[in-house]
C-alpha atoms as a PDB file:
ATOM      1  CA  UNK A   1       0.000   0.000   0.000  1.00  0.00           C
ATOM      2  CA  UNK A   2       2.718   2.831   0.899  1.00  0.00           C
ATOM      3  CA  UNK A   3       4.448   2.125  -1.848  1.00  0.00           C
ATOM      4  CA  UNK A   4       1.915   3.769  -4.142  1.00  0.00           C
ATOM      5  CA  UNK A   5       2.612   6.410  -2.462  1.00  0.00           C
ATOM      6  CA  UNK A   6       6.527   6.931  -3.540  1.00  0.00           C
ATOM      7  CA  UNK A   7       5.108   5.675  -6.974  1.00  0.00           C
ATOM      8  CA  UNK A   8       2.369   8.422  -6.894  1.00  0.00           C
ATOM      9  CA  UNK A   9       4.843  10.951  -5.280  1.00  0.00           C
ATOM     10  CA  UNK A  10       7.956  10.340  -7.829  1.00  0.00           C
ATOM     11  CA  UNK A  11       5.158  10.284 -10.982  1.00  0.00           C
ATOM     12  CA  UNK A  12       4.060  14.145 -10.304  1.00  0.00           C
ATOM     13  CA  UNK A  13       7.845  15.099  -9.738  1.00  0.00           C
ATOM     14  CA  UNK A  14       7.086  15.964  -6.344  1.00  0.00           C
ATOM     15  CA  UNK A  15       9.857  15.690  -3.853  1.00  0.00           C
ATOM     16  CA  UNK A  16       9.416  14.507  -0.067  1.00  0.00           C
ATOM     17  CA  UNK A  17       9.489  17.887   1.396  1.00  0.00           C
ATOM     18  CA  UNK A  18       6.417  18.733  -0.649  1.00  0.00           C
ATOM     19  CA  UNK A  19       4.318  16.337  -0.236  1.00  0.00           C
ATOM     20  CA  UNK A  20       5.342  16.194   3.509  1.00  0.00           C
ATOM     21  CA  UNK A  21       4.231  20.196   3.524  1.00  0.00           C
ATOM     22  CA  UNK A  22       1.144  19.810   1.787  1.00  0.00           C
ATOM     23  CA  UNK A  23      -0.056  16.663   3.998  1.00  0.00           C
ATOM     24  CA  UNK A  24       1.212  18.488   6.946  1.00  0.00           C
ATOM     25  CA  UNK A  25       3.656  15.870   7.711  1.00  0.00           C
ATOM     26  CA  UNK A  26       7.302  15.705   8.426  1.00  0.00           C
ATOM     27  CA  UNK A  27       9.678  14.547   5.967  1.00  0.00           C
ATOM     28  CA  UNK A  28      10.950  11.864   8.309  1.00  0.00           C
ATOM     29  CA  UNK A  29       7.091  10.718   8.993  1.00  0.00           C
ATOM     30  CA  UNK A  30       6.827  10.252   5.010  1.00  0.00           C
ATOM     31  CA  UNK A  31       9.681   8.409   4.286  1.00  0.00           C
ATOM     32  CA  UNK A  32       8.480   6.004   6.983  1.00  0.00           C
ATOM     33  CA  UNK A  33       5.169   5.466   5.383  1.00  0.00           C
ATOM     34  CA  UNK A  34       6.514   5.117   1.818  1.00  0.00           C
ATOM     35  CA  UNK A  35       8.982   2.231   3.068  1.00  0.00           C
ATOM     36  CA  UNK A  36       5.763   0.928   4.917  1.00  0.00           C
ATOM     37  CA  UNK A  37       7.732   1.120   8.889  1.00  0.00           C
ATOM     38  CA  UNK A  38       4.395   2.646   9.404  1.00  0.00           C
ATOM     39  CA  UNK A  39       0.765   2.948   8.099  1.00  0.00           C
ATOM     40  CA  UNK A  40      -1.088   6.363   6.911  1.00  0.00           C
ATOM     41  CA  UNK A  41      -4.537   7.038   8.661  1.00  0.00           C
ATOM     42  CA  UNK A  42      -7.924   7.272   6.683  1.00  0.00           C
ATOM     43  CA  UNK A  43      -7.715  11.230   6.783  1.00  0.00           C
ATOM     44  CA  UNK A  44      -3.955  10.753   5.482  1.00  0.00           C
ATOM     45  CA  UNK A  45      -5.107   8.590   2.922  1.00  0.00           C
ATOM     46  CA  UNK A  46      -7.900  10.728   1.869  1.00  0.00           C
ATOM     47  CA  UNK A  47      -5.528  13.390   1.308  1.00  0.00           C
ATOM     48  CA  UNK A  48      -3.669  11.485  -0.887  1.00  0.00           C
ATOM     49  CA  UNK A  49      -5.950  10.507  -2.767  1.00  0.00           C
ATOM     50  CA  UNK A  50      -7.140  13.940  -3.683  1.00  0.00           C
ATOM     51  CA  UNK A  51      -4.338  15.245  -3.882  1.00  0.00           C
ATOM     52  CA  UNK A  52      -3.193  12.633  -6.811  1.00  0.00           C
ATOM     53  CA  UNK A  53      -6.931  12.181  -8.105  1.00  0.00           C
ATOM     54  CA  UNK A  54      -7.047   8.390  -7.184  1.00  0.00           C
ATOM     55  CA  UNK A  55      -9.867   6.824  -6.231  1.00  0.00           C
ATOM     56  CA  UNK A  56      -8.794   6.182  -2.212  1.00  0.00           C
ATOM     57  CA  UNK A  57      -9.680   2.156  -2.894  1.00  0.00           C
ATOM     58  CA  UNK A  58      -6.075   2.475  -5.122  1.00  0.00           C
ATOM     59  CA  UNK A  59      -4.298   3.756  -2.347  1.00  0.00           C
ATOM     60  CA  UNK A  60      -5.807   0.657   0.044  1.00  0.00           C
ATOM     61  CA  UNK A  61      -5.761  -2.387  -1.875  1.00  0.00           C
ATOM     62  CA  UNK A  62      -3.313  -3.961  -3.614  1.00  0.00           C
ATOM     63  CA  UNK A  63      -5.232  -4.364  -6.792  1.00  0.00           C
ATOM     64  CA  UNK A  64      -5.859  -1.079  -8.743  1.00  0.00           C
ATOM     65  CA  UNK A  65      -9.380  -0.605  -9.384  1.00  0.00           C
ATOM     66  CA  UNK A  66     -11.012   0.938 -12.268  1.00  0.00           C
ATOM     67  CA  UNK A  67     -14.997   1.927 -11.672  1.00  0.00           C
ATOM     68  CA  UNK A  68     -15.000  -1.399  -9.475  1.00  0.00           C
ATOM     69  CA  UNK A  69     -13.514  -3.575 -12.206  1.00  0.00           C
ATOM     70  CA  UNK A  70      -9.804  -4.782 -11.554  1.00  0.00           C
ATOM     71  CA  UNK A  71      -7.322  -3.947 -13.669  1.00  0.00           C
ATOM     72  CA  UNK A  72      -5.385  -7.247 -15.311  1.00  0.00           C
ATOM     73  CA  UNK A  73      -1.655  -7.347 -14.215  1.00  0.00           C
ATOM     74  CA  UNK A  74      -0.929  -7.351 -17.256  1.00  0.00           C
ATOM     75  CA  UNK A  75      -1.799  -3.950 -17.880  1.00  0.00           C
ATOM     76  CA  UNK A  76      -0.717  -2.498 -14.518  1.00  0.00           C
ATOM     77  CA  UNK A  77       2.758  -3.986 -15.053  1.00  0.00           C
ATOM     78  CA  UNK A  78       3.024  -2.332 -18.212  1.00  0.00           C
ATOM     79  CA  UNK A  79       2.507   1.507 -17.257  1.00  0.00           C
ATOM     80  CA  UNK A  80       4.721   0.706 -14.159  1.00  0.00           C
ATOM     81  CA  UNK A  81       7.697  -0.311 -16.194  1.00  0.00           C
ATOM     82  CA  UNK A  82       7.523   1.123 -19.313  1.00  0.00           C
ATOM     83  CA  UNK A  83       9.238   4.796 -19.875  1.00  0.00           C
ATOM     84  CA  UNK A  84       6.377   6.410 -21.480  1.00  0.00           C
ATOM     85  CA  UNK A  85       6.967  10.246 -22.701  1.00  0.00           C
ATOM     86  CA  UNK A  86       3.870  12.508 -22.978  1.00  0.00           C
ATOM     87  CA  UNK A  87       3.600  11.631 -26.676  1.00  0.00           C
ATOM     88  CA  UNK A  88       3.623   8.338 -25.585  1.00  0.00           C
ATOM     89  CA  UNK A  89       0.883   8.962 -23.223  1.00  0.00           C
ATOM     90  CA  UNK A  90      -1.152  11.168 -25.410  1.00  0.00           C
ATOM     91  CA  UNK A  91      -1.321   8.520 -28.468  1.00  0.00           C
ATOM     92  CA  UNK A  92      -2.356   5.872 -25.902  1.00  0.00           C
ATOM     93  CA  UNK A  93      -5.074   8.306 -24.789  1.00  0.00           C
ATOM     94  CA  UNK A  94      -6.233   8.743 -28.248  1.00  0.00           C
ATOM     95  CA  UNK A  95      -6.294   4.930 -28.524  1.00  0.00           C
ATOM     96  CA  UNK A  96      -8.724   4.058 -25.841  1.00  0.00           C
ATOM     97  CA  UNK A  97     -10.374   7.085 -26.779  1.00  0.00           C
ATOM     98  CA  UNK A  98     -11.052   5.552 -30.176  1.00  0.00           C
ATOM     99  CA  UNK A  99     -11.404   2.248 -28.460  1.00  0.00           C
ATOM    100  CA  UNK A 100     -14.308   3.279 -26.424  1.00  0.00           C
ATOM    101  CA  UNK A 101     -15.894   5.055 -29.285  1.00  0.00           C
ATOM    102  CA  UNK A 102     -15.784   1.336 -31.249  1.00  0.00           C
ATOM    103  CA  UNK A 103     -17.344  -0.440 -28.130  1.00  0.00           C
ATOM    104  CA  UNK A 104     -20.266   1.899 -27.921  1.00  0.00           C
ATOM    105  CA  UNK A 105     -21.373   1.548 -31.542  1.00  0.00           C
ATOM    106  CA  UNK A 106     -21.784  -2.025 -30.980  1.00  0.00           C
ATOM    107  CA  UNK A 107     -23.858  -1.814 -28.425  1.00  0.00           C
END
């Protein structure tokens, strides 16, 4: 679970100290939960989560969610370990974008 949290923190290029501010943490007490010595609280964890729009069930479970359907592994293990650049991102938007579009006119 605290993982996410480095994951989360290190995705939005935001260092320790500033996440640490804007929870109103100390560095020290961050680093502990991100190398899980300790566990966040629920009002921790609803920060999180809005500050890093994620549903809060991402930040608890160990399966990431997607409107109550789990994501395959697959597909989580991808985005974690690929190196995906913004174009990268943005043509894989435009996919599922296009991708949705298909599924609905079958419907």
């Amino acid at each position: 679970m605290t993982s996410k949290i480095q994951e989360l923190r290190k995705k939005h290029h935001m260092t320790q100290a500033e996440l640490a501010e804007m929870l109103n943490i100390s560095k020290g007490y961050l680093s502990q939960l991100e190398i899980s010595v300790r566990s966040p609280s629920l009002k921790l964890l609803k920060q999180l989560s809005k500050i890093f729009s994620v549903p809060l069930d991402y930040l608890v479970f160990d399966r990431a969610t997607l409107d109550g359907q789990e994501i395959p592994e697959s597909i989580i293990v991808f985005f974690r370990t690929e190196n995906l650049s913004d174009k990268d991102l943005e043509e894989l938007k435009s996919l599922f974008e296009w991708w949705k579009k298909q599924r609905e006119k079958r419907k």
